[in-house]
N, C-alpha and C. Protein backbone atom coordinates (compact mmCIF):
# COMPACT_ATOMS: atom_id res chain seq x y z
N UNK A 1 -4.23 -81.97 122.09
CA UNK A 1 -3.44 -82.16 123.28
C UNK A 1 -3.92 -83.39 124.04
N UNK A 2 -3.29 -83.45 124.55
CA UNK A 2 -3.42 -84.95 125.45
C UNK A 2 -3.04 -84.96 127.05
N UNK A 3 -3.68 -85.56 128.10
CA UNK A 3 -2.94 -85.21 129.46
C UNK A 3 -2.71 -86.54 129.84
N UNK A 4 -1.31 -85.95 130.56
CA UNK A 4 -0.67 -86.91 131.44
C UNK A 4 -0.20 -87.03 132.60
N UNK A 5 -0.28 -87.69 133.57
CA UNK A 5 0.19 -87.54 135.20
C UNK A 5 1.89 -88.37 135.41
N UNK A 6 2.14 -87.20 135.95
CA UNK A 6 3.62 -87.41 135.76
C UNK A 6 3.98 -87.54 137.24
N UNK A 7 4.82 -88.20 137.56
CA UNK A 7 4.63 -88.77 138.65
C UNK A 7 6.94 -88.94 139.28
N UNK A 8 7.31 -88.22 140.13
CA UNK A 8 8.39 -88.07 140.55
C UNK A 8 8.81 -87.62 141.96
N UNK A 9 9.94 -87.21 142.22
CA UNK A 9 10.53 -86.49 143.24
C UNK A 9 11.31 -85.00 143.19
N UNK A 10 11.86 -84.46 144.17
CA UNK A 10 12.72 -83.51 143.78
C UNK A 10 13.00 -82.78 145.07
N UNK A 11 14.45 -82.41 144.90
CA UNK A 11 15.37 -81.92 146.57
C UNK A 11 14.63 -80.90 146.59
N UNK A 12 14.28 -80.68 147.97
CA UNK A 12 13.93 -79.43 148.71
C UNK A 12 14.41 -79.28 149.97
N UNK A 13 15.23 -78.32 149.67
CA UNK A 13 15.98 -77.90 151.00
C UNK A 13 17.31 -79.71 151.47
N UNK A 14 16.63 -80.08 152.09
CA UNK A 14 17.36 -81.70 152.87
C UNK A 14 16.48 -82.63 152.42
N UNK A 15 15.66 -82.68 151.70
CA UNK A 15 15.22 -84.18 151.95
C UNK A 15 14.53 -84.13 150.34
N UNK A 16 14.06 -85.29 149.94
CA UNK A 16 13.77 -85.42 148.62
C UNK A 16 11.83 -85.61 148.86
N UNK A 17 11.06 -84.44 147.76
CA UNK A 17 9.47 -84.41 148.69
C UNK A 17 9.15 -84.86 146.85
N UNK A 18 8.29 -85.73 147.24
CA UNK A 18 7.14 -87.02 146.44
C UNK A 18 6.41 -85.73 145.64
N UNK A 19 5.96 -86.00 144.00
CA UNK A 19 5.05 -85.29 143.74
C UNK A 19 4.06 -85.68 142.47
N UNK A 20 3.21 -85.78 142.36
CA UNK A 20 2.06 -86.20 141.53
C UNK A 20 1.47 -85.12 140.28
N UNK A 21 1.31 -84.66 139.18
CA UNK A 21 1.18 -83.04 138.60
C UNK A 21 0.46 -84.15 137.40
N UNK A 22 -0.63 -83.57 136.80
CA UNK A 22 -1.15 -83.88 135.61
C UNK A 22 -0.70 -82.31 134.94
N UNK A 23 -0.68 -82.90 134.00
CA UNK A 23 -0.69 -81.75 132.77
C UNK A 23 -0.65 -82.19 131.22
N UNK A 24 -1.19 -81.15 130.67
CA UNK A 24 -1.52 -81.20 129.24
C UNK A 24 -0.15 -80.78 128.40
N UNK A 25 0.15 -81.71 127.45
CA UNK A 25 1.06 -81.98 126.87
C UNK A 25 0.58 -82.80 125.01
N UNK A 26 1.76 -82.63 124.01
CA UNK A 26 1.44 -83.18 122.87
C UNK A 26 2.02 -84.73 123.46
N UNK A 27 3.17 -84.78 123.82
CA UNK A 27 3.80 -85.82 123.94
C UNK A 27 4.83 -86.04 125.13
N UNK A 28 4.64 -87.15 125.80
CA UNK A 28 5.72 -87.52 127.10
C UNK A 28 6.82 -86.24 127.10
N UNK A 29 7.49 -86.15 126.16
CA UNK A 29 8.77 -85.22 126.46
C UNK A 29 8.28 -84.10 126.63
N UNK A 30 7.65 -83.57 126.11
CA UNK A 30 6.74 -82.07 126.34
C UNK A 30 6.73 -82.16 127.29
N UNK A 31 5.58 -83.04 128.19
CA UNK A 31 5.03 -83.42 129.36
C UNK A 31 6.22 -83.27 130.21
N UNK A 32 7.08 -83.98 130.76
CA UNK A 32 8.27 -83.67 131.37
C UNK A 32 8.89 -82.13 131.35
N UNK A 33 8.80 -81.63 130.21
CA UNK A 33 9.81 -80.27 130.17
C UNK A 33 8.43 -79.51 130.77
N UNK A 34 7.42 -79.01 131.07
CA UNK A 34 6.56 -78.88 131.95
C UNK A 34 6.58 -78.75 132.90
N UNK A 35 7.11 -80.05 133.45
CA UNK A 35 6.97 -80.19 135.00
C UNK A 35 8.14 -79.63 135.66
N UNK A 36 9.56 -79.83 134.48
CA UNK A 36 10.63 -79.51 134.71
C UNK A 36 10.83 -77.67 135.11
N UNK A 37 9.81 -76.95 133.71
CA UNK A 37 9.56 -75.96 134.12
C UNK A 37 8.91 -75.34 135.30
N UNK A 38 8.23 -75.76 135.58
CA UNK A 38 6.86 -75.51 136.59
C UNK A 38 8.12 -75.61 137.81
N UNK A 39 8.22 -76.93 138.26
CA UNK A 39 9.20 -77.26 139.43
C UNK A 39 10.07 -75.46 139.83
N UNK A 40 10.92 -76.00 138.78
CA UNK A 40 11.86 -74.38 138.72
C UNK A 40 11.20 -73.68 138.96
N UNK A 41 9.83 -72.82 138.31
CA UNK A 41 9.58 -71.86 138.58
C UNK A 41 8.83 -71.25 140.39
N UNK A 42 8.41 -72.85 140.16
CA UNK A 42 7.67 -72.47 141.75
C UNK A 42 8.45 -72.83 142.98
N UNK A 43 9.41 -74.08 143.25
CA UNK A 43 10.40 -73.86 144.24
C UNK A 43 11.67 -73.82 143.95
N UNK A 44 11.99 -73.24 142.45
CA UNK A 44 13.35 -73.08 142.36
C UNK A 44 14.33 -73.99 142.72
N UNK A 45 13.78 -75.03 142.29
CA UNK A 45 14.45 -76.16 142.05
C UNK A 45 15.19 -76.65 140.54
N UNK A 46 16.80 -76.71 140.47
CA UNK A 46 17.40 -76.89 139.10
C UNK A 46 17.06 -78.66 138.93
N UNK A 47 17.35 -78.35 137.75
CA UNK A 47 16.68 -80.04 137.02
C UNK A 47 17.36 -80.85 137.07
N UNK A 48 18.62 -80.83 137.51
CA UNK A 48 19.31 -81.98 137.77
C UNK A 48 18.85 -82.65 139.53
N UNK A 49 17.82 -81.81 140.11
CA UNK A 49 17.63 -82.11 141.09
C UNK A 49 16.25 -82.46 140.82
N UNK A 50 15.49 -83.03 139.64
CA UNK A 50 14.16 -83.21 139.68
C UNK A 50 14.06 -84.64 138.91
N UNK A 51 13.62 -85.70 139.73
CA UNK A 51 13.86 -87.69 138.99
C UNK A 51 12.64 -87.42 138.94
N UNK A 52 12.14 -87.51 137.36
CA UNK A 52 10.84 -87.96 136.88
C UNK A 52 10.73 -89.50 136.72
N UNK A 53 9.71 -90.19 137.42
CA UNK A 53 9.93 -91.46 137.59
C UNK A 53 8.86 -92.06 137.18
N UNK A 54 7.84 -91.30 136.26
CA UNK A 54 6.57 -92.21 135.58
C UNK A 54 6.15 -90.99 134.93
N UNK A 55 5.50 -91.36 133.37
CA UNK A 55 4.85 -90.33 132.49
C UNK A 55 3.74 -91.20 131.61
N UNK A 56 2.77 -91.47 132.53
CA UNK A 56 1.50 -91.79 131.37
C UNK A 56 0.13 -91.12 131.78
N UNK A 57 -0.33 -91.84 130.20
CA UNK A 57 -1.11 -91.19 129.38
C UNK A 57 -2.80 -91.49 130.23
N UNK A 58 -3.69 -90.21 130.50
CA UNK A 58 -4.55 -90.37 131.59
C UNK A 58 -5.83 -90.10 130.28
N UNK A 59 -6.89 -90.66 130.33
CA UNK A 59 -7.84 -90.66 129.62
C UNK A 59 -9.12 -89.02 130.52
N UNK A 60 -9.92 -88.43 129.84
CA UNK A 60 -10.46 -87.09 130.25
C UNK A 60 -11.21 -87.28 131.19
N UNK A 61 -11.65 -88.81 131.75
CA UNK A 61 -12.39 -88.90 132.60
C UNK A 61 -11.85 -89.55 133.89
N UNK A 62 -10.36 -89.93 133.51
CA UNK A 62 -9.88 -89.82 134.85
C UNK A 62 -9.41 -88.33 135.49
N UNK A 63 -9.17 -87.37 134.89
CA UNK A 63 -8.73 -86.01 135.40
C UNK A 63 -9.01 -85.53 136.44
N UNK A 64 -8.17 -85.17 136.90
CA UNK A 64 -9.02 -84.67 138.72
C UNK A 64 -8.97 -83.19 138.28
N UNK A 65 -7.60 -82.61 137.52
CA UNK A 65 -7.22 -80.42 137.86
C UNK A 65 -8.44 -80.59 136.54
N UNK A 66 -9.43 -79.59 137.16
CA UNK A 66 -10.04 -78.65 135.79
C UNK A 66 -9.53 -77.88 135.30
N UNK A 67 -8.57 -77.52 135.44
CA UNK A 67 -7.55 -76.80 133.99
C UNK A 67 -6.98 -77.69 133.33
N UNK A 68 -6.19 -78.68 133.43
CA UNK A 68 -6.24 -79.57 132.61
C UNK A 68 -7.20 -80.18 131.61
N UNK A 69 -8.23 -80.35 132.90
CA UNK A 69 -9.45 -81.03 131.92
C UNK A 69 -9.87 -80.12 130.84
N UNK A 70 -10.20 -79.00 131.32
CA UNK A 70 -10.24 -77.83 130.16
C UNK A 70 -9.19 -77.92 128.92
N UNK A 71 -8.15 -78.31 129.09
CA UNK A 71 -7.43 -77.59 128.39
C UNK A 71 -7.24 -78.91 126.93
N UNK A 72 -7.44 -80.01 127.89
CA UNK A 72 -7.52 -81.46 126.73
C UNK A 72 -9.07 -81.26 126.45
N UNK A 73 -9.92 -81.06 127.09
CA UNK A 73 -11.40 -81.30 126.24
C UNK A 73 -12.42 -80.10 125.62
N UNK A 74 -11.25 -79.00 126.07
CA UNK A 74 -11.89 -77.95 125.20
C UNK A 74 -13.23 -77.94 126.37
N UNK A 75 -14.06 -76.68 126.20
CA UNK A 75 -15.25 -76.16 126.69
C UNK A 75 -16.28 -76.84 126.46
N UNK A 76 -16.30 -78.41 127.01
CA UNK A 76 -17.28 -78.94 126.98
C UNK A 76 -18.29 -78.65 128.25
């Protein structure tokens, strides 16, 4: 696996709120359907209301979430 910080917007309620999410993914599109999921699940937000506007590739020592980091470097 590999992580990446994905970087977009998405309607809430009236106004469009900024959002930053690393996550572990095989590949960019993975990575996106992720966030796409996640979004939905936590403010129930549909995906035509979610502009992913950057998807790269973050090396293990830039990682800030330790679940991520966990999850690309294994139990080091």
């Amino acid at each position: 696996m590999k992580a990446y910080k994905v970087t977009g917007s998405f309607l809430m309620k009236d106004r469009w709120q900024n959002f930053t999410k690393e996550v572990a993914a095989e590949n960019p599109a993975q990575a996106k359907e992720v966030i796409l999921s996640d979004l939905g699940s936590k403010h129930r937000v549909t995906r035509k209301f979610v502009k992913v506007e950057k998807i790269e590739e973050v090396s293990l020592e830039q990682l800030e979430n330790p679940v991520v980091k966990w999850k690309v470097g294994g139990m080091k």
